[in-house]
Protein backbone atom coordinates (compact mmCIF):
# COMPACT_ATOMS: atom_id res chain seq x y z
CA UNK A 1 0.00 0.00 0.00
CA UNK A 2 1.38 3.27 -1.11
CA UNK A 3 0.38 7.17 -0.68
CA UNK A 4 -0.49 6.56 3.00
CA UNK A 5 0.66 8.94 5.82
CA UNK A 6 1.92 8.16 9.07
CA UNK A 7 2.45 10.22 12.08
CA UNK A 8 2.49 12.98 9.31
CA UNK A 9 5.66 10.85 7.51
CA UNK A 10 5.09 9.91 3.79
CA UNK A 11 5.27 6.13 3.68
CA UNK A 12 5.02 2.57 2.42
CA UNK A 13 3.14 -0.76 3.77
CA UNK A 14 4.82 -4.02 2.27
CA UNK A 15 3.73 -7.70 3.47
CA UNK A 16 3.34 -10.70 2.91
CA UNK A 17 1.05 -13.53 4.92
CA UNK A 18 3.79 -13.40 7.42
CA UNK A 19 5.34 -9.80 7.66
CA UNK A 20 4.20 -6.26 7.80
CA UNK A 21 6.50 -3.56 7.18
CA UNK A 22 6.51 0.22 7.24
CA UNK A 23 8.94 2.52 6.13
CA UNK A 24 8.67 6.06 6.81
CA UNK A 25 9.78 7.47 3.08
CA UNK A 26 10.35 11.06 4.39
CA UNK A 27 12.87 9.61 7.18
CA UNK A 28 15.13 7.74 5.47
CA UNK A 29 13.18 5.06 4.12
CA UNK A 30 13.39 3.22 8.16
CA UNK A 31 11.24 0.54 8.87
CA UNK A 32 8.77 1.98 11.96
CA UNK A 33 7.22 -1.31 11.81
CA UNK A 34 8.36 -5.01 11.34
CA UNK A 35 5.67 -7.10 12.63
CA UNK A 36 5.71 -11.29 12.83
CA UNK A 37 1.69 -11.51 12.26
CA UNK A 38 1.44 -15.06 13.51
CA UNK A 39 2.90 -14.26 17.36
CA UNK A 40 2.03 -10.64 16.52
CA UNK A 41 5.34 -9.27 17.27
CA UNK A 42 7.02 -5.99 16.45
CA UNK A 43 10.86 -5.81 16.33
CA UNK A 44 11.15 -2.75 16.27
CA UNK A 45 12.52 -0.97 19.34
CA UNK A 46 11.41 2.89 19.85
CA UNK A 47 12.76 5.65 22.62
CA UNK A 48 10.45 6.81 25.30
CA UNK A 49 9.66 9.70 22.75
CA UNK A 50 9.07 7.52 20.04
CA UNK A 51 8.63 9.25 16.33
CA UNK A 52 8.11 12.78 16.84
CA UNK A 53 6.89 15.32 14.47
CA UNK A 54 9.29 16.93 12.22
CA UNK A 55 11.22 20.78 13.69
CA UNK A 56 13.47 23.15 12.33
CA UNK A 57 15.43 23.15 15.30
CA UNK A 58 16.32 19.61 15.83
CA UNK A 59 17.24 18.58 12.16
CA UNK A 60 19.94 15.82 13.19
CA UNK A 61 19.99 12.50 13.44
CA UNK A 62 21.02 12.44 17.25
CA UNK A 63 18.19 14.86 18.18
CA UNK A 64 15.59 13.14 15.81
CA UNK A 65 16.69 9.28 17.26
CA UNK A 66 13.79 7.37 17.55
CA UNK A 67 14.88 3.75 18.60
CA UNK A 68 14.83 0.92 15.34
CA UNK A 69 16.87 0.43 12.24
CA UNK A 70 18.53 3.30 9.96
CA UNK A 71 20.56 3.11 7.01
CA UNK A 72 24.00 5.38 7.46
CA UNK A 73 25.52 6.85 4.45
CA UNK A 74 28.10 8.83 3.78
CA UNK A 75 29.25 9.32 7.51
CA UNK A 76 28.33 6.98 10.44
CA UNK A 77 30.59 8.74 13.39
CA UNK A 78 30.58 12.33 13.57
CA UNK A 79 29.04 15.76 11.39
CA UNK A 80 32.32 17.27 9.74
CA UNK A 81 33.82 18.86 7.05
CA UNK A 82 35.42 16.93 4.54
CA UNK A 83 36.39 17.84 0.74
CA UNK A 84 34.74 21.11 1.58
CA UNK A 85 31.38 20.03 2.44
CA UNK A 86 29.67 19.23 5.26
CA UNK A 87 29.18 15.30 5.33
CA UNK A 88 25.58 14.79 8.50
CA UNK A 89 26.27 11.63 9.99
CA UNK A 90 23.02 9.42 9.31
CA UNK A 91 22.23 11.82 6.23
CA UNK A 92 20.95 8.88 4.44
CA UNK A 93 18.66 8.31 7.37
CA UNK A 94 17.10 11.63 8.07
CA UNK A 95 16.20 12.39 4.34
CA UNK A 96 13.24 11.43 1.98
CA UNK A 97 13.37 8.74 -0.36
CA UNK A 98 12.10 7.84 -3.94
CA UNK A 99 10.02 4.36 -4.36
CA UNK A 100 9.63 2.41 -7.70
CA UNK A 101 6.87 -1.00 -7.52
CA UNK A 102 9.36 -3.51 -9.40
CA UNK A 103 7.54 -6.40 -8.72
CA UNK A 104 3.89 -7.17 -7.29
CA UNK A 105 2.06 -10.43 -7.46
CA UNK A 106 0.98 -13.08 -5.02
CA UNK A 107 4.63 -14.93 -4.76
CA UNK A 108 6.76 -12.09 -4.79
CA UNK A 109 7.13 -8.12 -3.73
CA UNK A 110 9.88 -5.77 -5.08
CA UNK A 111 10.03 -2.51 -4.20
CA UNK A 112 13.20 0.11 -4.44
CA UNK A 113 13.57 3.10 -3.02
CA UNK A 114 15.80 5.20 -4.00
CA UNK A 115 18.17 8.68 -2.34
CA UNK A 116 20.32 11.29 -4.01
CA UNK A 117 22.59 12.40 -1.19
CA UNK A 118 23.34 16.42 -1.01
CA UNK A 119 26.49 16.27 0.78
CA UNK A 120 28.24 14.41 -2.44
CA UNK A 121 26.88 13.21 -5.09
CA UNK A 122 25.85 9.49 -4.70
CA UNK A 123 22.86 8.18 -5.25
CA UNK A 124 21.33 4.97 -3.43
CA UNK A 125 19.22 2.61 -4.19
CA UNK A 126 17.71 -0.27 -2.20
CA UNK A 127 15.06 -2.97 -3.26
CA UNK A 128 13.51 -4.76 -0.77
CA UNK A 129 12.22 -8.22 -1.31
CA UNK A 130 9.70 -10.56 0.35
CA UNK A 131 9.13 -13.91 -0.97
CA UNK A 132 5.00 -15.62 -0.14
CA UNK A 133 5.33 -18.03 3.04
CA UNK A 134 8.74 -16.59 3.64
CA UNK A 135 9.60 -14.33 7.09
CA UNK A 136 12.75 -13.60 5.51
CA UNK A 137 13.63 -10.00 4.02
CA UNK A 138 16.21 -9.52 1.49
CA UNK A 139 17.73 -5.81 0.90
CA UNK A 140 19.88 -5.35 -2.08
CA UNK A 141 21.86 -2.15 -2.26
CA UNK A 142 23.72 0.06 -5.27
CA UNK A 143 25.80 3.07 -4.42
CA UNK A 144 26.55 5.47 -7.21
CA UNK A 145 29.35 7.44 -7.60
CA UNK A 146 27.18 10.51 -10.02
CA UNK A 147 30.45 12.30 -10.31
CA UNK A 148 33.45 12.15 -12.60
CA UNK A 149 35.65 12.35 -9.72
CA UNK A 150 36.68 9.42 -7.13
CA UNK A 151 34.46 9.47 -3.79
CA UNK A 152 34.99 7.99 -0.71
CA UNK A 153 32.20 7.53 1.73
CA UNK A 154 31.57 5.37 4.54
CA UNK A 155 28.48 2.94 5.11
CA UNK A 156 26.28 0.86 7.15
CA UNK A 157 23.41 -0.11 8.95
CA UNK A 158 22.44 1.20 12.57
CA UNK A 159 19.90 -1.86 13.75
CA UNK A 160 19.45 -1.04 17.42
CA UNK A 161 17.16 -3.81 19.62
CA UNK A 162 15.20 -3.46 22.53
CA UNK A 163 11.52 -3.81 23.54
CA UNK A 164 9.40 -5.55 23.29
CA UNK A 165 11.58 -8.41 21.54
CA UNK A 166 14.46 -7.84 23.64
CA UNK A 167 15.34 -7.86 27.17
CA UNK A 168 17.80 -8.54 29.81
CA UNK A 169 17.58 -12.13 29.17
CA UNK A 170 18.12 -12.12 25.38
CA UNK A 171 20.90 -13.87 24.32
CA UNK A 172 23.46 -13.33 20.99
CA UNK A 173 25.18 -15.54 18.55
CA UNK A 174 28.23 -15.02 16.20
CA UNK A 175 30.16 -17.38 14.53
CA UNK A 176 32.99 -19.42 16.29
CA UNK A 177 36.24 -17.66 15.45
CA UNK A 178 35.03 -14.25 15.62
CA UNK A 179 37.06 -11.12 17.62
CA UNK A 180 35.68 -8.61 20.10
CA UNK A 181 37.74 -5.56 20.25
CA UNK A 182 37.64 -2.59 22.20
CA UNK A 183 39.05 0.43 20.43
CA UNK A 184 39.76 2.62 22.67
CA UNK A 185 42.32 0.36 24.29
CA UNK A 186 43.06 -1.74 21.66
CA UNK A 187 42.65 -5.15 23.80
CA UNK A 188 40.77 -8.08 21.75
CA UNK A 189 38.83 -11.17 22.80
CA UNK A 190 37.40 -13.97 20.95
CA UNK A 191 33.55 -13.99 21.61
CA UNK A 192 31.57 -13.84 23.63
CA UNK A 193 34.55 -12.75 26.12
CA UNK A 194 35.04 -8.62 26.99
CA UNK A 195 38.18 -7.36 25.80
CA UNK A 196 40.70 -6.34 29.13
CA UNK A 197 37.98 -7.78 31.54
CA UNK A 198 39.12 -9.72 35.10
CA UNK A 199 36.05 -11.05 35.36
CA UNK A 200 35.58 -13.22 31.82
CA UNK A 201 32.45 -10.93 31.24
CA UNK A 202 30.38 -13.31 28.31
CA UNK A 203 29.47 -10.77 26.06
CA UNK A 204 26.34 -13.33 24.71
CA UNK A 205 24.24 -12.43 27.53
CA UNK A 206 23.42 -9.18 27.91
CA UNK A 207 23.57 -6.83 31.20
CA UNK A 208 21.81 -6.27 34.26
CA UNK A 209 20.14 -2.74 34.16
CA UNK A 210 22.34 0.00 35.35
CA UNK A 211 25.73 -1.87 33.93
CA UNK A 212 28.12 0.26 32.00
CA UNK A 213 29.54 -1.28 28.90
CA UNK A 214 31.69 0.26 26.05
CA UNK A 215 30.87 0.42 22.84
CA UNK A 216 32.93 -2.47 21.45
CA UNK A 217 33.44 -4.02 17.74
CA UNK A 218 33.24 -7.23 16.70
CA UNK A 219 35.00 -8.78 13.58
CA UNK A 220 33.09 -12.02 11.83
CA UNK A 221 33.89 -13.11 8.88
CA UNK A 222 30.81 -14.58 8.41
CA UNK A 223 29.34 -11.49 8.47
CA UNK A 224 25.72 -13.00 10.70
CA UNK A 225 24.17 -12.44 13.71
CA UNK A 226 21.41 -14.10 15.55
CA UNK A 227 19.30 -12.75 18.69
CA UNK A 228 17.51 -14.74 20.59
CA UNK A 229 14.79 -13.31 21.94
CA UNK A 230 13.18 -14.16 26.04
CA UNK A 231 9.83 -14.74 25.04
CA UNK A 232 7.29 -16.61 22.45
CA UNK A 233 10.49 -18.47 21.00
CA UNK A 234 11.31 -16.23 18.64
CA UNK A 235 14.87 -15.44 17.24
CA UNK A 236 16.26 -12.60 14.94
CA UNK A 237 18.94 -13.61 12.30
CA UNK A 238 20.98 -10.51 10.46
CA UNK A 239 23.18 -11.65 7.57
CA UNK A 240 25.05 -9.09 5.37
CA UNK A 241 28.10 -8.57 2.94
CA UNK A 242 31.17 -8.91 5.16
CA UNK A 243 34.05 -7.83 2.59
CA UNK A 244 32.07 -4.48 2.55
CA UNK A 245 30.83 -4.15 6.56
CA UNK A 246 33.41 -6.44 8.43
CA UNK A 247 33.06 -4.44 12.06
CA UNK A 248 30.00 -4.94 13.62
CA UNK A 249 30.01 -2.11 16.43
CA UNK A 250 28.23 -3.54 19.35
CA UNK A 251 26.40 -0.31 21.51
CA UNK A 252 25.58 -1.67 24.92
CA UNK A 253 23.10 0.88 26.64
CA UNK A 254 21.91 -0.26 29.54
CA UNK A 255 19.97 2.51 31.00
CA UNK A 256 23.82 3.43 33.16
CA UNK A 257 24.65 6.29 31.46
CA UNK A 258 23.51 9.36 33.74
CA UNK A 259 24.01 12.18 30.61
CA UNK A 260 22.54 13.08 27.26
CA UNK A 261 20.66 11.51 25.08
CA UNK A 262 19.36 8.96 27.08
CA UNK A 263 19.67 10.01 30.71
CA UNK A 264 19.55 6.48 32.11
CA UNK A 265 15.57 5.74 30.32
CA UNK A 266 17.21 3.28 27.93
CA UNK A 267 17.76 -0.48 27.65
CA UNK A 268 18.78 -1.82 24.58
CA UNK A 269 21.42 -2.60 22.06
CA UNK A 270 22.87 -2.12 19.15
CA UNK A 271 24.61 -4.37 16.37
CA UNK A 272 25.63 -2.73 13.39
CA UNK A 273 27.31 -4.22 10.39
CA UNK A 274 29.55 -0.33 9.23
CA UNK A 275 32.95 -0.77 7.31
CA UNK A 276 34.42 0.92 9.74
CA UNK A 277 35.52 0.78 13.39
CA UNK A 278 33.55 2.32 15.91
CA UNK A 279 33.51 6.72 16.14
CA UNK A 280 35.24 6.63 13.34
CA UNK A 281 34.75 9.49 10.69
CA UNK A 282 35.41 9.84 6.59
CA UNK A 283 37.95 12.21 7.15
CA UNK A 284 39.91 9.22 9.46
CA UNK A 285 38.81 6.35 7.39
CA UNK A 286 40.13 8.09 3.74
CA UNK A 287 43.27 8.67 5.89
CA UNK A 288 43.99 5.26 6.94
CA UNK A 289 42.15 3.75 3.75
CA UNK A 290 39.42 2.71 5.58
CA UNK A 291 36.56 4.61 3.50
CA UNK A 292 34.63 3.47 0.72
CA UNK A 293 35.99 4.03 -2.46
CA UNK A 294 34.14 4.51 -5.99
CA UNK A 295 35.81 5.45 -8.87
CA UNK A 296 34.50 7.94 -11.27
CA UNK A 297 30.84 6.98 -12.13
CA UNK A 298 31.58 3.86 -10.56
CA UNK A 299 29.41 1.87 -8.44
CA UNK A 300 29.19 -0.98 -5.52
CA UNK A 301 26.96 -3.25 -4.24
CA UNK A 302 25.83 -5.23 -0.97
CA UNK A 303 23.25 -6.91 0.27
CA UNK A 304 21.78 -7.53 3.94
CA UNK A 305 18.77 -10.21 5.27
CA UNK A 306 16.63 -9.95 8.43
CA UNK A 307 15.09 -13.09 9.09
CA UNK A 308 12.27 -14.16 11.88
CA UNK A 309 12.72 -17.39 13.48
């Protein structure tokens, strides 16, 4: 269903006899809705405020942060200059998108959106993809370079968890092999074990409320998550391209942190396939040849799957 309005947002219904999903086309094309119709669950994890009305005089992403899943392109860290413009971290995600129906018939549903950034000029586009009898949802992703001259940029996905799906006694999976590092020390683990902890902290369960965590990365190869949620038996599994997003910065807020923006109302998480370590920015990553890279009109692709089980 298309042309509808919610919460004053331009935006899209897509489902399927197992999933609903809406994506709020004026803010970055992010889901505000990913319901599992048969144990009528919503994954999607929103702040105390929840979606608020759009105002001139909190245009950012930090001050606009409603809880769920964005899409961060060109910068994932930190607003800065860089190449002489300003580059908005989460400009992808505070911005309107395009939508195109590709495909629409009882087995399938195609739909791309579609963003032409104003910071440099790339343009997006993402189709998403939901198969009849099928809880799995398939995004395929283009960035083009628009410009004659070599870009970098960098990308990812900011998939933050919390209720009602998630809880204190949720549990995560990653592949066997993969690293936990801490970057502002530089210590690494093997997971599920914290990086420079005495006390063999196992990262796969999460935190009593009022525990303060870092915000730590992890490196798998295999580039797939899965949460496991405490209730109804149902488990979240997050599978992406991991040549293009090999950190996955895991944000551990649980309601300890006293100050802005959260002021101890919080519990959740975060995992985030980026291609970069955590905080940092475009101007570090081109430095230490980190960034993306296109070439003149050139172009790259990834893919990412969410999948209810």
């Amino acid at each position: 269903m298309d042309d509808l309005q919610y919460k004053g947002y331009r935006s899209i219904l897509l489902e399927n006899d197992l999933i609903q999903i809406i994506l709020l086309l004026d803010r970055g094309g992010e889901p505000v809705r990913w319901l599992h119709k048969p144990s009528d669950t919503d994954f999607i994890w929103h702040t105390r405020m929840g979606l608020l009305p759009q105002h001139a005089l909190y245009p950012d992403y930090q001050m606009t942060y409603m809880g769920g899943w964005q899409e961060m392109l060109p910068e994932v860290s930190q607003t800065h200059v860089y190449r002489g413009t300003t580059v908005h971290r989460g400009e992808s995600a505070i911005t309107p998108w395009d939508y195109e129906l590709i495909r629409e018939d009882e087995e399938e549903l195609r739909v791309r959106l579609s963003n032409r950034l104003r910071s440099l000029p790339l343009k997006v586009e993402k189709t998403f993809i939901l198969r009849r009898g099928e809880t799995i949802v398939r995004l395929e992703e283009t960035v083009i370079n628009e410009s004659p001259k070599p870009l970098e940029f960098n990308w990812g996905h900011h998939l933050a968890f919390g209720a009602p799906f998630l809880n204190e006694y949720s549990t995560i999976e990653f592949a066997h092999g993969s690293a936990v590092v801490n970057m502002e020390t530089d210590e690494r683990s093997e997971w599920p074990w914290m990086p420079g902890s005495d006390d063999q902290v196992n990262l796969s369960f999460l935190a009593a409320p009022g525990t303060s965590r870092p915000l730590l990365a992890v490196e798998c190869t295999t580039g797939n998550y899965r949460l496991n949620g405490s209730s109804k038996g149902l488990a979240l599994s997050v599978s992406w391209n991991a040549a293009i997003w090999p950190y996955t910065w895991y944000w551990q807020n649980f309601a300890a942190d006293s100050d802005a923006p959260f002021f101890g109302c919080e519990y959740n998480i975060g995992l985030e396939p980026f291609n970069v370590p955590p905080k940092w920015t475009l101007a570090e990553a081109a430095a230490r040849g980190a960034a993306l890279k296109l070439d003149s009109y050139g172009s790259l692709s990834a893919w990412l799957t969410i999948e209810v089980i």
